[in-house]
C-alpha atoms as a PDB file:
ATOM      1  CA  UNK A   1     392.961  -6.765 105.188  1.00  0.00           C
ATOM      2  CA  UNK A   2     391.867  -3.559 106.670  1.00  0.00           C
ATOM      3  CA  UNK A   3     392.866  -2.342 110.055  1.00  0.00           C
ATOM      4  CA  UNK A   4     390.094  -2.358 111.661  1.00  0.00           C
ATOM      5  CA  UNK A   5     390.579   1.217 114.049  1.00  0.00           C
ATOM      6  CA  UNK A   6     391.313   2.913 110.792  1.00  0.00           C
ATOM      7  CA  UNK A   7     387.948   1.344 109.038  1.00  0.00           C
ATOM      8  CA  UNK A   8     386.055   2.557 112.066  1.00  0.00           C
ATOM      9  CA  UNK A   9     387.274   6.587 111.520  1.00  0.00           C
ATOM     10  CA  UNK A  10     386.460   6.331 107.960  1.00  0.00           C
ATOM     11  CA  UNK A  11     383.553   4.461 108.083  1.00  0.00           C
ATOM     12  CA  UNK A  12     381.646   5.938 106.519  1.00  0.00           C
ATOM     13  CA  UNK A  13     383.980   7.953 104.595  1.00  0.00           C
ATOM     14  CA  UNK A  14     383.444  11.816 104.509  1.00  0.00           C
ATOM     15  CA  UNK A  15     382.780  13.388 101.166  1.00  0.00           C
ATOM     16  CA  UNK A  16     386.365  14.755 101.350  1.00  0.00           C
ATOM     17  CA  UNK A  17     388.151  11.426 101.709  1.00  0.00           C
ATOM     18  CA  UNK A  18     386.018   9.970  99.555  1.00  0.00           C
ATOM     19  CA  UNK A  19     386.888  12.659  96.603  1.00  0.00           C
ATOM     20  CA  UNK A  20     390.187  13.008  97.606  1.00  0.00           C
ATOM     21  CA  UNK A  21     391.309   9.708  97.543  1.00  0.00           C
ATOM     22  CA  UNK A  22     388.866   9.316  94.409  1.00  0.00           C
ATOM     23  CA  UNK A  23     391.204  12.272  92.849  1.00  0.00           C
ATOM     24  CA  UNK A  24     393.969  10.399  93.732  1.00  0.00           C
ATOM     25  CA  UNK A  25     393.864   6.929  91.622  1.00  0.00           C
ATOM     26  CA  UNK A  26     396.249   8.968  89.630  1.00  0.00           C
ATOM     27  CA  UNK A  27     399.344  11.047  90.950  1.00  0.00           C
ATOM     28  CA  UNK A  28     398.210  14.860  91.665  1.00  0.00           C
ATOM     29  CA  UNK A  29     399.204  17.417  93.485  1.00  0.00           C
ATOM     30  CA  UNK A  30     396.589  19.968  95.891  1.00  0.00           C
ATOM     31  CA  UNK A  31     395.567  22.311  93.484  1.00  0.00           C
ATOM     32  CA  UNK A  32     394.608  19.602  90.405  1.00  0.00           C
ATOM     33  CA  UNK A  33     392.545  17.414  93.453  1.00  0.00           C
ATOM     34  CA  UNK A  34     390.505  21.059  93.769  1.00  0.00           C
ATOM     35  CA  UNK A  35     389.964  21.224  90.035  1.00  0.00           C
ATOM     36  CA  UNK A  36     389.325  17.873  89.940  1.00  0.00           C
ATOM     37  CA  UNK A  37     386.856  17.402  92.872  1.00  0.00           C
ATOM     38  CA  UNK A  38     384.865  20.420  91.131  1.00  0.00           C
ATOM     39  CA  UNK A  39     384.750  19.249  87.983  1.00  0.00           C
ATOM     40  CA  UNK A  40     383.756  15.598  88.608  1.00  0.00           C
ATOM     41  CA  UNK A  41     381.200  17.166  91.156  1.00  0.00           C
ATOM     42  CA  UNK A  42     380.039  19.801  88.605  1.00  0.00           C
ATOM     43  CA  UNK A  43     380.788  22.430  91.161  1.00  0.00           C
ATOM     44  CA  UNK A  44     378.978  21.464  94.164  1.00  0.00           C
ATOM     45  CA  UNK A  45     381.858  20.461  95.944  1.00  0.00           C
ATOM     46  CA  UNK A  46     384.833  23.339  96.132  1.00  0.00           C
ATOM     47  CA  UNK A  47     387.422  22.534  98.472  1.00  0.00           C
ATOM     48  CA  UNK A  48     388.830  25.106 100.218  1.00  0.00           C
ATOM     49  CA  UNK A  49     392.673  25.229 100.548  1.00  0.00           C
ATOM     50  CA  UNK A  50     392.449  24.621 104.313  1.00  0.00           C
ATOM     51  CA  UNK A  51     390.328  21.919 104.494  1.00  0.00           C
ATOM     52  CA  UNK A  52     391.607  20.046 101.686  1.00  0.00           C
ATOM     53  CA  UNK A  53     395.523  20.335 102.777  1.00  0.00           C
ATOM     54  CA  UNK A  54     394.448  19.360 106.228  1.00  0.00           C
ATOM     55  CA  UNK A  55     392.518  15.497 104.949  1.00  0.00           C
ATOM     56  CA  UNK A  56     395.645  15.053 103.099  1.00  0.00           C
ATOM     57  CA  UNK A  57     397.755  15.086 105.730  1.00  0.00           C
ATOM     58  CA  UNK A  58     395.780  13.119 107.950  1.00  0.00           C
ATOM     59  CA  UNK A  59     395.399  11.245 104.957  1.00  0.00           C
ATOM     60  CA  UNK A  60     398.947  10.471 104.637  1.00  0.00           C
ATOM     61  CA  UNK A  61     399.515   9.865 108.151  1.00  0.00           C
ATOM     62  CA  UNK A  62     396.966   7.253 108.585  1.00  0.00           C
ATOM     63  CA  UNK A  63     398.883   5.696 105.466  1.00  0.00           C
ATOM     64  CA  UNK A  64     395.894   6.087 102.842  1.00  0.00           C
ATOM     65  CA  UNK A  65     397.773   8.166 100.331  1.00  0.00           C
ATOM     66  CA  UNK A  66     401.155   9.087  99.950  1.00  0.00           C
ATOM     67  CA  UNK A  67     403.572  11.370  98.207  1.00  0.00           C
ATOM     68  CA  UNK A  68     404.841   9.659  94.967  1.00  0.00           C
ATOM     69  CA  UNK A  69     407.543  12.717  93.904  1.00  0.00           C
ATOM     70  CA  UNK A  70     407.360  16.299  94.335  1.00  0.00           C
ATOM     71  CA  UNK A  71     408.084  18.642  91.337  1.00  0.00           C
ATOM     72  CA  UNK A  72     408.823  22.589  91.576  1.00  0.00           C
ATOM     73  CA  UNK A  73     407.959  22.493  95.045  1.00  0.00           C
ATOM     74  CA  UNK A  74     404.491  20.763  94.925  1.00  0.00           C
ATOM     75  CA  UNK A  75     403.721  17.335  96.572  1.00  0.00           C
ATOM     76  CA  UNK A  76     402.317  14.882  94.061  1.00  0.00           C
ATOM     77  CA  UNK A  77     400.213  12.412  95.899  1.00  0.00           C
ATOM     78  CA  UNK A  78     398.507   9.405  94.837  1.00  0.00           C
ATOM     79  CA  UNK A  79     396.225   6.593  96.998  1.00  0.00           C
ATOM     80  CA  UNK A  80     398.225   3.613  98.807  1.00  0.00           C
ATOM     81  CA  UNK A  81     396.492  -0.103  98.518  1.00  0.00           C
ATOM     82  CA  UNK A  82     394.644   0.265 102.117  1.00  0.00           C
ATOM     83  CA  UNK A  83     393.631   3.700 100.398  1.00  0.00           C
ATOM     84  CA  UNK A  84     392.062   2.080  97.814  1.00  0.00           C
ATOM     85  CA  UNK A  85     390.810  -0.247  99.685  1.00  0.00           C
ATOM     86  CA  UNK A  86     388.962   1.282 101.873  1.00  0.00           C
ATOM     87  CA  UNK A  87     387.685   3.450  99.016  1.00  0.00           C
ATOM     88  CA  UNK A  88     386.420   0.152  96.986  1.00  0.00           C
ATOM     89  CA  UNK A  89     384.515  -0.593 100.399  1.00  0.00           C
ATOM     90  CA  UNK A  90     383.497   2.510 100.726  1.00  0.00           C
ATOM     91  CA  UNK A  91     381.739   2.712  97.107  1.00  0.00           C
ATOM     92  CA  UNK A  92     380.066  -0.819  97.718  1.00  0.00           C
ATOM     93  CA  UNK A  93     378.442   0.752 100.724  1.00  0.00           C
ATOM     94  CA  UNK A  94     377.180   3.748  98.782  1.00  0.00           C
ATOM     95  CA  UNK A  95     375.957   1.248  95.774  1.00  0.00           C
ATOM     96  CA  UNK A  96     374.069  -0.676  98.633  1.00  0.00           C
ATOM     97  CA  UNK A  97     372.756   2.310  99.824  1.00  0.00           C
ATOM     98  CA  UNK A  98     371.116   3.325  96.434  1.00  0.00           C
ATOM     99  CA  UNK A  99     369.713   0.078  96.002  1.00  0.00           C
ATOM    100  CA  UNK A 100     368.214   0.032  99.242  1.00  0.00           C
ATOM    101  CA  UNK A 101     366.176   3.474  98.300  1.00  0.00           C
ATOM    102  CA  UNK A 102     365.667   2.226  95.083  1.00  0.00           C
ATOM    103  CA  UNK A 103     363.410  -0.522  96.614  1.00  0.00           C
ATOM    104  CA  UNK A 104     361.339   1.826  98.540  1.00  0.00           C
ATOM    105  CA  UNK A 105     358.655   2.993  96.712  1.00  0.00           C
ATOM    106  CA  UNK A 106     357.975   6.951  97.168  1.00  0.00           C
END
């Protein structure tokens, strides 16, 4: 089950917790979660160092993701089970929200 105060701040999730912790269903470390993020987003989304270092420590802290080894002085990080589930909730409410708009006629 999901705490609920931490489903209310990420609910709904921010496109940078949502990427990051979609980066993270394998182990990376900051700079592959940029490359990453861009590529799967073909370019429109380009974290910068700041804002990306600063979601994964709140990240971390709030016990979403966590550091799985570090190697040559990077952190590699990958998603906890609460991270992933909140991300599994948080892609059923996006899926939702396309069907809903799908329905609509334009």
């Amino acid at each position: 089950m999901v705490r609920s105060d931490l489903q209310k701040i990420y609910m709904p999730m921010t496109e940078t917790a949502f990427y990051i912790l979609l980066s993270l269903q394998e182990p990376r470390y900051g700079y592959k979660i940029m490359q990453f993020v861009e590529e799967l987003t073909s370019g429109r989304i380009q974290f910068g160092a700041g804002t990306m270092y600063g979601s994964l420590s709140k990240l971390k802290k709030d016990g979403l993701i966590e550091i799985v080894r570090e190697e040559n002085k990077r952190k590699i990080y990958q998603t906890t089970s609460l991270g992933n589930k909140l991300l599994k909730i948080e892609k059923e409410r996006i899926v939702e929200l396309y069907l809903n708009a799908e329905r609509v006629k334009d």
